[in-house]
PDB file of N, CA and C in Angstrom:
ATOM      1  N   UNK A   1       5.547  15.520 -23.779  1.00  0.00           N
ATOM      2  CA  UNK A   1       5.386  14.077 -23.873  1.00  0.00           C
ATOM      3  C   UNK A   1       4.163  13.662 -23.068  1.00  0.00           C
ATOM      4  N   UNK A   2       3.299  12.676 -23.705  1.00  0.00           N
ATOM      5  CA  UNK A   2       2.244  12.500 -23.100  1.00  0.00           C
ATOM      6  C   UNK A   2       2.243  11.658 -22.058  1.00  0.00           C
ATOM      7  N   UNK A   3       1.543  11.592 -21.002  1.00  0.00           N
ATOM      8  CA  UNK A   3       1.744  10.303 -20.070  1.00  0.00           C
ATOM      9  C   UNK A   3       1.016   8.922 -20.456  1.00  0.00           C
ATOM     10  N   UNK A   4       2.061   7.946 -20.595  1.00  0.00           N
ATOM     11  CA  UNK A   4       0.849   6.982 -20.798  1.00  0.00           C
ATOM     12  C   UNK A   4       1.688   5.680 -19.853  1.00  0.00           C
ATOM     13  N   UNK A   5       2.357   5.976 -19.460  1.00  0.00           N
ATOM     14  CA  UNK A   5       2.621   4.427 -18.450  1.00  0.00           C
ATOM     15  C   UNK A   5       1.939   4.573 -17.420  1.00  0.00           C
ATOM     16  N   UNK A   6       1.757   3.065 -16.191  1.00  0.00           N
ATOM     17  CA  UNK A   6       1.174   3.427 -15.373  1.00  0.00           C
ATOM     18  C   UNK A   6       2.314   3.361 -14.160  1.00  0.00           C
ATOM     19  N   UNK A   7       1.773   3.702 -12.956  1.00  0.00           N
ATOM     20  CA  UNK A   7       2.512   3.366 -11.732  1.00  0.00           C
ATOM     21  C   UNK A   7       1.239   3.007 -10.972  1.00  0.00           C
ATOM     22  N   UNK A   8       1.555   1.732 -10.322  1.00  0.00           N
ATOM     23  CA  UNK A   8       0.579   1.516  -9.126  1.00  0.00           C
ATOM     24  C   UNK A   8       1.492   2.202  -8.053  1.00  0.00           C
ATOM     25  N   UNK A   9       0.370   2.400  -6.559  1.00  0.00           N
ATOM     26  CA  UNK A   9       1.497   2.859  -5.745  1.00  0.00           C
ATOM     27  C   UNK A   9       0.532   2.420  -4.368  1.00  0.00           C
ATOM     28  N   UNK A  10       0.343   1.466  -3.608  1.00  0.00           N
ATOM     29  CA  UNK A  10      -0.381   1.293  -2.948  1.00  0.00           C
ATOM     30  C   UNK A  10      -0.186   2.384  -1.014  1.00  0.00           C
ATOM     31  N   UNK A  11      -1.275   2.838  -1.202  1.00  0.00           N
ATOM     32  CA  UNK A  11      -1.177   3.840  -0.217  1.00  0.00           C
ATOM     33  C   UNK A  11      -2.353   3.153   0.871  1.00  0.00           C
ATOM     34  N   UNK A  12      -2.609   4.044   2.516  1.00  0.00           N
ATOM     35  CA  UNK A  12      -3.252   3.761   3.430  1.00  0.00           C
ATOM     36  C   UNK A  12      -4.487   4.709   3.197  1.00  0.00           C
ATOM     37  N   UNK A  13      -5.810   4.559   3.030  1.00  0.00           N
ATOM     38  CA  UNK A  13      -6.900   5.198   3.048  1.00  0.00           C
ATOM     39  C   UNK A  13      -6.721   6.637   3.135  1.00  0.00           C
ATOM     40  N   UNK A  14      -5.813   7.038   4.625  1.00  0.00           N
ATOM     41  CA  UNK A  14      -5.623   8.217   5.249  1.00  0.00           C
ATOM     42  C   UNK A  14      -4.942   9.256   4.091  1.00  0.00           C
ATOM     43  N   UNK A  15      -3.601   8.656   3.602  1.00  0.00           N
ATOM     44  CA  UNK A  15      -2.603   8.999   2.827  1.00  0.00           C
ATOM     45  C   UNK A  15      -3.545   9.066   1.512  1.00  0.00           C
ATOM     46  N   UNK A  16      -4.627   8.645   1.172  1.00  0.00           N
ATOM     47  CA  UNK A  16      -5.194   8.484  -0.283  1.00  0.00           C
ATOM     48  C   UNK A  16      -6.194  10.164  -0.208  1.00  0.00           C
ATOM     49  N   UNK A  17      -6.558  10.052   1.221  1.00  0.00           N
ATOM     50  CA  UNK A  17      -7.801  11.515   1.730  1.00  0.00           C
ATOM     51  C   UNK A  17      -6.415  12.363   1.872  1.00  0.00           C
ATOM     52  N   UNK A  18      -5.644  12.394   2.123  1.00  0.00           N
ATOM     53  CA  UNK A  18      -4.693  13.593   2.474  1.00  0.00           C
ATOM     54  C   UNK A  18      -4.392  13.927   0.871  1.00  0.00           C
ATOM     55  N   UNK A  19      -3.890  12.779   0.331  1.00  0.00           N
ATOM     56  CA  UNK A  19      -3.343  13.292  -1.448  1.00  0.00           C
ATOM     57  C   UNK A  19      -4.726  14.234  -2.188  1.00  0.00           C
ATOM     58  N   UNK A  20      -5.468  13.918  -1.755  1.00  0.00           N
ATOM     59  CA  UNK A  20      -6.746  14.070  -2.668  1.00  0.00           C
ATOM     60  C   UNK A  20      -7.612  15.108  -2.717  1.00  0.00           C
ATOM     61  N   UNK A  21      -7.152  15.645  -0.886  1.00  0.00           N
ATOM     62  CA  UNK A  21      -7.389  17.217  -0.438  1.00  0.00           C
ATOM     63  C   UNK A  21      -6.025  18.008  -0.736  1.00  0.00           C
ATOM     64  N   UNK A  22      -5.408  17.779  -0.957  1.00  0.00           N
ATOM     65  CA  UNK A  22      -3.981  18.295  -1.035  1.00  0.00           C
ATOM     66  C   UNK A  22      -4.212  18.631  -2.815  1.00  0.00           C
ATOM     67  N   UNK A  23      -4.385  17.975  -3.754  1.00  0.00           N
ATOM     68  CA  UNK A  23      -4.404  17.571  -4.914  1.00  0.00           C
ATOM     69  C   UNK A  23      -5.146  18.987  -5.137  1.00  0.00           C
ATOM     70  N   UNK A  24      -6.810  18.930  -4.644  1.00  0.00           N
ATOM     71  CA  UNK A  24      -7.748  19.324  -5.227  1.00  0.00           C
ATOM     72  C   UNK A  24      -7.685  21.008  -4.049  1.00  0.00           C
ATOM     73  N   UNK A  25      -6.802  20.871  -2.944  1.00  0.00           N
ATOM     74  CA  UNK A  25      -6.634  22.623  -2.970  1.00  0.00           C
ATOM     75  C   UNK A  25      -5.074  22.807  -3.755  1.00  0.00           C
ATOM     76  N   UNK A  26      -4.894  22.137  -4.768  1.00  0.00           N
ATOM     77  CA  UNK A  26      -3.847  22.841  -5.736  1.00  0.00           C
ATOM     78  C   UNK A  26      -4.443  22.706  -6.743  1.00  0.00           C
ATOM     79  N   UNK A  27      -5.777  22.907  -7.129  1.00  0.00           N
ATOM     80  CA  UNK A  27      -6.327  22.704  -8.574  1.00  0.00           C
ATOM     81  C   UNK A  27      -5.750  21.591  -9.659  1.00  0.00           C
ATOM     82  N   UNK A  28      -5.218  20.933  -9.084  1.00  0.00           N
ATOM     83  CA  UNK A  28      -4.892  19.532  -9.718  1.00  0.00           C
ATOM     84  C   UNK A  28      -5.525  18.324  -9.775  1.00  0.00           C
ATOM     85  N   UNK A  29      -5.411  17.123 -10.653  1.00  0.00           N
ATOM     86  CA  UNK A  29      -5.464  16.159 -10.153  1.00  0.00           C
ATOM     87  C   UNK A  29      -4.471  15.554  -9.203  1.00  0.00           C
ATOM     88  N   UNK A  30      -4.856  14.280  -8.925  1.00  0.00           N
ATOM     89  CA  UNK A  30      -4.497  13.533  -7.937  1.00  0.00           C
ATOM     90  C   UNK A  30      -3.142  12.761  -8.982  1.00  0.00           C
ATOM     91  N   UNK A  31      -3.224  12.419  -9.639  1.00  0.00           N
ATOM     92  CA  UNK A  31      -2.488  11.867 -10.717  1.00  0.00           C
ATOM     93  C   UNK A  31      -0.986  13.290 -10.973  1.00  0.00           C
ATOM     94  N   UNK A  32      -1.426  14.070 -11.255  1.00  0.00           N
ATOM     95  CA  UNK A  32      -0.719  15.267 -11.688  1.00  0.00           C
ATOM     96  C   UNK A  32       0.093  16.039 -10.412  1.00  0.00           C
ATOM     97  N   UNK A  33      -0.377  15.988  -9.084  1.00  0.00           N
ATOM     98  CA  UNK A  33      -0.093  16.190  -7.791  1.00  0.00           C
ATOM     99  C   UNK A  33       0.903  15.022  -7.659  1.00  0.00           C
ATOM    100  N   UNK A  34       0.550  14.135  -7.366  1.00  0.00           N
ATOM    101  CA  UNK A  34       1.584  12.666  -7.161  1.00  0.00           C
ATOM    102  C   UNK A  34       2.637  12.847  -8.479  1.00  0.00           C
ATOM    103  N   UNK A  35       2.420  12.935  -9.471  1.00  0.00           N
ATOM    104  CA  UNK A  35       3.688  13.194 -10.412  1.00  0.00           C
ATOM    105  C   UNK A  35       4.346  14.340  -9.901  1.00  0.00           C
ATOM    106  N   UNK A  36       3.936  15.508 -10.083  1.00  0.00           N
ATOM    107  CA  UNK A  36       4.401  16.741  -9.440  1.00  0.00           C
ATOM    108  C   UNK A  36       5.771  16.552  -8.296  1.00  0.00           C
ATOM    109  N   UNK A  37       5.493  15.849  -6.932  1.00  0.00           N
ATOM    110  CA  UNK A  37       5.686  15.696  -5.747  1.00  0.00           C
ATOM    111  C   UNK A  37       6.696  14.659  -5.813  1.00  0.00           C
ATOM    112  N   UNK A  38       6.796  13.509  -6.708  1.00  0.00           N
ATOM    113  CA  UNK A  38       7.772  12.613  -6.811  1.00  0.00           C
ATOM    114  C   UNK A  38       8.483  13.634  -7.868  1.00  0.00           C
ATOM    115  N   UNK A  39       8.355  14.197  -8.547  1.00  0.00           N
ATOM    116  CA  UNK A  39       9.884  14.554 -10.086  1.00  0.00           C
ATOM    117  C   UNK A  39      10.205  15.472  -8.857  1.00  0.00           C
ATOM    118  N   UNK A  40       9.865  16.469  -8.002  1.00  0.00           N
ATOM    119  CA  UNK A  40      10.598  17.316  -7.558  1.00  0.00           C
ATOM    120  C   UNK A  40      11.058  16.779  -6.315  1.00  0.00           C
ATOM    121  N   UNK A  41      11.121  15.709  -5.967  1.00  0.00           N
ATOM    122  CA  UNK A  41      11.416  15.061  -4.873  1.00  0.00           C
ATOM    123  C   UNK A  41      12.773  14.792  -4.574  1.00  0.00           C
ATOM    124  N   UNK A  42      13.741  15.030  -3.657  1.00  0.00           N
ATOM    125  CA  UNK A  42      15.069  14.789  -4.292  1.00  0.00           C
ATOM    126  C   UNK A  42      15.654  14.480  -2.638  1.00  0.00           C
ATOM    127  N   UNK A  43      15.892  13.380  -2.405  1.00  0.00           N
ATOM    128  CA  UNK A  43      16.185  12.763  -0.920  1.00  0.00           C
ATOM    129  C   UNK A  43      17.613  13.207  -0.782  1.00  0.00           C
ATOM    130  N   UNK A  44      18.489  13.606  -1.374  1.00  0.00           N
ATOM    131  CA  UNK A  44      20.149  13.802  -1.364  1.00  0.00           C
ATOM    132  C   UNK A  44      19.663  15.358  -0.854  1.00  0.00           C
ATOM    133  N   UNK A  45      19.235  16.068  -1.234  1.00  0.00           N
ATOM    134  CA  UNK A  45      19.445  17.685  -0.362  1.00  0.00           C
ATOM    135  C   UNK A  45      18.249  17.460   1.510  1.00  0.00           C
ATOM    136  N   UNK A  46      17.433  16.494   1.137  1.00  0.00           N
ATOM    137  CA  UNK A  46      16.861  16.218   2.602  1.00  0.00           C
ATOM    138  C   UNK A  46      18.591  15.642   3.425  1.00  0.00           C
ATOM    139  N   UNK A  47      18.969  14.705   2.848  1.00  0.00           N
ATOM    140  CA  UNK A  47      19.840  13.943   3.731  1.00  0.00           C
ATOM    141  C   UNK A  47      21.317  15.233   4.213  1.00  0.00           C
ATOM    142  N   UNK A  48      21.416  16.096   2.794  1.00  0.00           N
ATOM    143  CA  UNK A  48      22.540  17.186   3.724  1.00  0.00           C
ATOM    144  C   UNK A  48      22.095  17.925   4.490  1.00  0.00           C
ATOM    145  N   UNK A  49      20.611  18.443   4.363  1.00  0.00           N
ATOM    146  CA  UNK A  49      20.092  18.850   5.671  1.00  0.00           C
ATOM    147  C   UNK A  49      20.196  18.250   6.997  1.00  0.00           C
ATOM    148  N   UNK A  50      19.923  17.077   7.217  1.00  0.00           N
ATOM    149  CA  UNK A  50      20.334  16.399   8.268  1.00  0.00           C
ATOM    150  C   UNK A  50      21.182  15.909   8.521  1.00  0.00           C
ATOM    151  N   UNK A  51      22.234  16.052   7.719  1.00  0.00           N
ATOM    152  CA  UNK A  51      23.667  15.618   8.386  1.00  0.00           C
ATOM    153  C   UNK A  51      24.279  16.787   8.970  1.00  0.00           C
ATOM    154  N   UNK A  52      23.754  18.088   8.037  1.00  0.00           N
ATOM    155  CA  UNK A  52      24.273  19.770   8.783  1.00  0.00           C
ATOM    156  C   UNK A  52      23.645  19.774  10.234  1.00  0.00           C
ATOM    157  N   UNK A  53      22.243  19.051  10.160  1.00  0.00           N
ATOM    158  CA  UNK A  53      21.609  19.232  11.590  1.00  0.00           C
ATOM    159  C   UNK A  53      22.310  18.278  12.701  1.00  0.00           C
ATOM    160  N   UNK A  54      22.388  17.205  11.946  1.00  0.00           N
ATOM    161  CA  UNK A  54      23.679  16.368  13.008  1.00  0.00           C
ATOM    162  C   UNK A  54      24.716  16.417  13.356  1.00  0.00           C
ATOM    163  N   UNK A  55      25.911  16.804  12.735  1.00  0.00           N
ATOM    164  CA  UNK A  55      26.566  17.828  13.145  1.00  0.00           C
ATOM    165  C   UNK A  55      26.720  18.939  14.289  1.00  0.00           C
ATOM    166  N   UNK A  56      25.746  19.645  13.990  1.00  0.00           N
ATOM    167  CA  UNK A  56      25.711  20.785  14.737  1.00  0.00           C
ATOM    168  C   UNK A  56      25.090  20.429  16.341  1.00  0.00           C
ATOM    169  N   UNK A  57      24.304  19.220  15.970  1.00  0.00           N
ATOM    170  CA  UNK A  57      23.684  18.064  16.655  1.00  0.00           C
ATOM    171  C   UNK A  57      25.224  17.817  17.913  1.00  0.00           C
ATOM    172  N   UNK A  58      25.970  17.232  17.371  1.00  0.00           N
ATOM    173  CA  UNK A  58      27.178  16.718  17.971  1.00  0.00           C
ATOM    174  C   UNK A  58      28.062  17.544  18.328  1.00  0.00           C
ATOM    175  N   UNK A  59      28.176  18.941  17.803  1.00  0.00           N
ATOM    176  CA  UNK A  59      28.971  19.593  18.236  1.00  0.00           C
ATOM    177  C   UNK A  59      28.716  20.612  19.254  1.00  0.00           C
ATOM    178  N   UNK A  60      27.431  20.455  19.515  1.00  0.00           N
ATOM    179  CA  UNK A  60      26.560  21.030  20.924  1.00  0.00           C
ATOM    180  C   UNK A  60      26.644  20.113  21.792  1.00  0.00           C
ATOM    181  N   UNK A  61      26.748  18.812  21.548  1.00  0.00           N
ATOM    182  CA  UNK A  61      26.977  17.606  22.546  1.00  0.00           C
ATOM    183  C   UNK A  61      28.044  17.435  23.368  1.00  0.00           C
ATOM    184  N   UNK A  62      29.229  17.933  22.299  1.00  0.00           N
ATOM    185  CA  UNK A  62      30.658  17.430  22.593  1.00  0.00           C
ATOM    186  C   UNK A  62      30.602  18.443  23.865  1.00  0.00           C
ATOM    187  N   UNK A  63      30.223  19.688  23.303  1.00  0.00           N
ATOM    188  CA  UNK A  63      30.520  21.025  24.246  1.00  0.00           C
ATOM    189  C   UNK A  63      29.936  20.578  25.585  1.00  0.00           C
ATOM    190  N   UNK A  64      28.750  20.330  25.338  1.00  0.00           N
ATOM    191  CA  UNK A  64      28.120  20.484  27.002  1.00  0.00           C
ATOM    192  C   UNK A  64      28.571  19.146  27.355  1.00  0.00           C
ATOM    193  N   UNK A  65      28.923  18.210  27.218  1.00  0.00           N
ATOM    194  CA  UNK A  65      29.619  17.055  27.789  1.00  0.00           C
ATOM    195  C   UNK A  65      31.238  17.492  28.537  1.00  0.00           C
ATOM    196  N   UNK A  66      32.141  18.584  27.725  1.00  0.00           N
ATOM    197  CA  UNK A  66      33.187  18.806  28.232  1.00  0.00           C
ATOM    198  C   UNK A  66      33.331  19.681  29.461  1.00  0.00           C
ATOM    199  N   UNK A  67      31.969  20.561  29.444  1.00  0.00           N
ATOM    200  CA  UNK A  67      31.529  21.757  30.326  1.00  0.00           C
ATOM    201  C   UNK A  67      30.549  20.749  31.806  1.00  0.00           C
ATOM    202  N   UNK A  68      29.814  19.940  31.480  1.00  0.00           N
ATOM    203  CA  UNK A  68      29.580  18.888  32.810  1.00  0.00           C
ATOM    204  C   UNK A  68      30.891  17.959  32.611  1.00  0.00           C
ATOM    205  N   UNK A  69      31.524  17.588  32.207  1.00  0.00           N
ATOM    206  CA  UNK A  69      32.919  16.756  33.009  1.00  0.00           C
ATOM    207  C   UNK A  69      33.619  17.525  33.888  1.00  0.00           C
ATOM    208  N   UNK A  70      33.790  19.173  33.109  1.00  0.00           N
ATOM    209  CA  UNK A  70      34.557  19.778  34.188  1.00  0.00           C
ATOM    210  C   UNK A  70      33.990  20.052  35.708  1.00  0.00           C
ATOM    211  N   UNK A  71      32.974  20.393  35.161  1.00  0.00           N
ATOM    212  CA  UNK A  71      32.052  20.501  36.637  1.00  0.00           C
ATOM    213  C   UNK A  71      31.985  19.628  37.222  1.00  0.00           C
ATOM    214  N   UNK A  72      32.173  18.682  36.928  1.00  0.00           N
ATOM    215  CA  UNK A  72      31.839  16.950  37.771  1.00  0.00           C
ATOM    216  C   UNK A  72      33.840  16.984  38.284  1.00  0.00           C
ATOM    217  N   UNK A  73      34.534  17.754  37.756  1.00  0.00           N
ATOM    218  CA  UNK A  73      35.918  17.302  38.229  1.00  0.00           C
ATOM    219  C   UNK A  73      35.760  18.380  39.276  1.00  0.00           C
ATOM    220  N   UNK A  74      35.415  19.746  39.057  1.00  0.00           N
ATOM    221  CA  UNK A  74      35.274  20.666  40.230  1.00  0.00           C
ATOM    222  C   UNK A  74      34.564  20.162  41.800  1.00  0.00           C
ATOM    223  N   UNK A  75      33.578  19.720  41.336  1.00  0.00           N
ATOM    224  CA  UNK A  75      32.839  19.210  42.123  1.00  0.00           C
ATOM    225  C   UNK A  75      33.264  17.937  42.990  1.00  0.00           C
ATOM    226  N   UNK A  76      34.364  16.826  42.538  1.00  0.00           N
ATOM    227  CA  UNK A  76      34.427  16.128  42.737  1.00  0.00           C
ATOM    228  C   UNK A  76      36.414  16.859  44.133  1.00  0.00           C
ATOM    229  N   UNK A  77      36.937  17.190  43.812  1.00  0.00           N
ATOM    230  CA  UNK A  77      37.576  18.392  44.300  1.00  0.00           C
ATOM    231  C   UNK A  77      37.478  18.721  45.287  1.00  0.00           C
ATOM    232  N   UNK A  78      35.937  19.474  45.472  1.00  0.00           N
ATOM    233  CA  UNK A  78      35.582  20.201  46.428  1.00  0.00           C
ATOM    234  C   UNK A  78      35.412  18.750  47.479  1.00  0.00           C
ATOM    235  N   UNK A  79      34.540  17.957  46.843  1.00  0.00           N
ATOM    236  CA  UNK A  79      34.207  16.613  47.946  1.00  0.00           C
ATOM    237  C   UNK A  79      35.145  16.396  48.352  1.00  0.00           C
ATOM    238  N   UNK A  80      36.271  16.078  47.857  1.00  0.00           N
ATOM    239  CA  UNK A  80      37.565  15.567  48.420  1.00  0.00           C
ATOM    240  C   UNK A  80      38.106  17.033  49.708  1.00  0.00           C
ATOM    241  N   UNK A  81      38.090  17.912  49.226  1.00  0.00           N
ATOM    242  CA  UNK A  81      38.658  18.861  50.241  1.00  0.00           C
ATOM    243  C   UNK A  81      37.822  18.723  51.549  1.00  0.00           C
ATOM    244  N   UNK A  82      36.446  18.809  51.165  1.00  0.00           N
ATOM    245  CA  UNK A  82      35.693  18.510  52.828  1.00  0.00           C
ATOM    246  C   UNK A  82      35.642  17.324  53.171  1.00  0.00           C
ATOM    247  N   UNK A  83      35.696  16.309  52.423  1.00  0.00           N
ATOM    248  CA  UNK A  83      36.166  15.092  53.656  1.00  0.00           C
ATOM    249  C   UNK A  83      37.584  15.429  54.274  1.00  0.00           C
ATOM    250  N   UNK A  84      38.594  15.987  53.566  1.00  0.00           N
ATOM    251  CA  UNK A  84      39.505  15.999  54.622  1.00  0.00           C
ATOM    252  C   UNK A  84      39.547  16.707  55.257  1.00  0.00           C
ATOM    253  N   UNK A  85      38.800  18.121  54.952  1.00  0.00           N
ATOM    254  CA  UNK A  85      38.433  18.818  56.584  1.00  0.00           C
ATOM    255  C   UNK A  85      38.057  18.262  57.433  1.00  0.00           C
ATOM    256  N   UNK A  86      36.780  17.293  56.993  1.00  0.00           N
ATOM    257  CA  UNK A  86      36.210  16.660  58.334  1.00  0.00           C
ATOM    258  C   UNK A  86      37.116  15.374  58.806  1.00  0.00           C
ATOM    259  N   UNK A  87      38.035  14.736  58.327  1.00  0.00           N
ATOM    260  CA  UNK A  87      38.621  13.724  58.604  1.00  0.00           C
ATOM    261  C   UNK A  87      39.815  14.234  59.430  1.00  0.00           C
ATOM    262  N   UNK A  88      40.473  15.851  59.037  1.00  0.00           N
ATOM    263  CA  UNK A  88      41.000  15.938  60.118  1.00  0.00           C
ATOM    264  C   UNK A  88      40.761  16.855  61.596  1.00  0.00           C
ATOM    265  N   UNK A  89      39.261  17.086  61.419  1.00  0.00           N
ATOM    266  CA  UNK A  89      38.720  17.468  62.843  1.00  0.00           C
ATOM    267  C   UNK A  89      38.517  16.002  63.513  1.00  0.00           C
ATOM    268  N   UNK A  90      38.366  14.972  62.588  1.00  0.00           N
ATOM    269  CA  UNK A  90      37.693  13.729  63.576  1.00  0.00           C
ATOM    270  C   UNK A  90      39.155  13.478  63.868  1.00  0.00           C
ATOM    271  N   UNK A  91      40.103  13.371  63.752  1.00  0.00           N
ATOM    272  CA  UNK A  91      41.804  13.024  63.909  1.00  0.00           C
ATOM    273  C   UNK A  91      42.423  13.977  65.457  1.00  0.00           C
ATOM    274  N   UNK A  92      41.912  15.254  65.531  1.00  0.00           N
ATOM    275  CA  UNK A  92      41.924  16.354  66.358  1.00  0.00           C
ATOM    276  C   UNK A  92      41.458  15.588  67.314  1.00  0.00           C
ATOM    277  N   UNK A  93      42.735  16.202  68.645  1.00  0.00           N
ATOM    278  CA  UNK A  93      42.137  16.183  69.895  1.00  0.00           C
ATOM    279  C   UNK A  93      40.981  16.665  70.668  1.00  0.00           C
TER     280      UNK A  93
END
């Protein structure tokens, strides 16, 4: 099927030199590159990528959050045991 509709697509200068070197080291046009890049474009397998990465995201979070609470309860423990060492040398005759 031949192409004959158009698409405008208004881009930034930068983005027009990037398509255009990009285009022309794939022996393409610029037209044929931009078609290319949108039909194979498919945002639903980007987005399960990043929900697998978020995930894994959160479940490294949860961990080291449960592993510093405990440490913060150990720690908090120990404080309590040496103040009352020292509270009951200051109590001592």
């Amino acid at each position: 099927m031949a192409a004959t509709a158009r698409l405008v697509v208004p881009i930034s200068p930068d983005d027009k030199r990037l398509l255009e070197k990009k285009a022309r080291e794939s022996a393409m046009s610029m037209a044929e590159y931009a078609r290319r890049a949108v039909l194979d474009y498919d945002p639903g397998a980007d987005r399960e990528a990043q929900e697998t990465e978020l995930r894994a995201l959160i479940e490294a979070h949860e961990a080291a959050f449960a592993r510093m609470t405990q440490q913060l309860d150990r720690t908090d423990a120990a404080v309590d045991r040496m103040l009352a060492h020292f509270a009951a040398k200051v109590e001592a005759p």
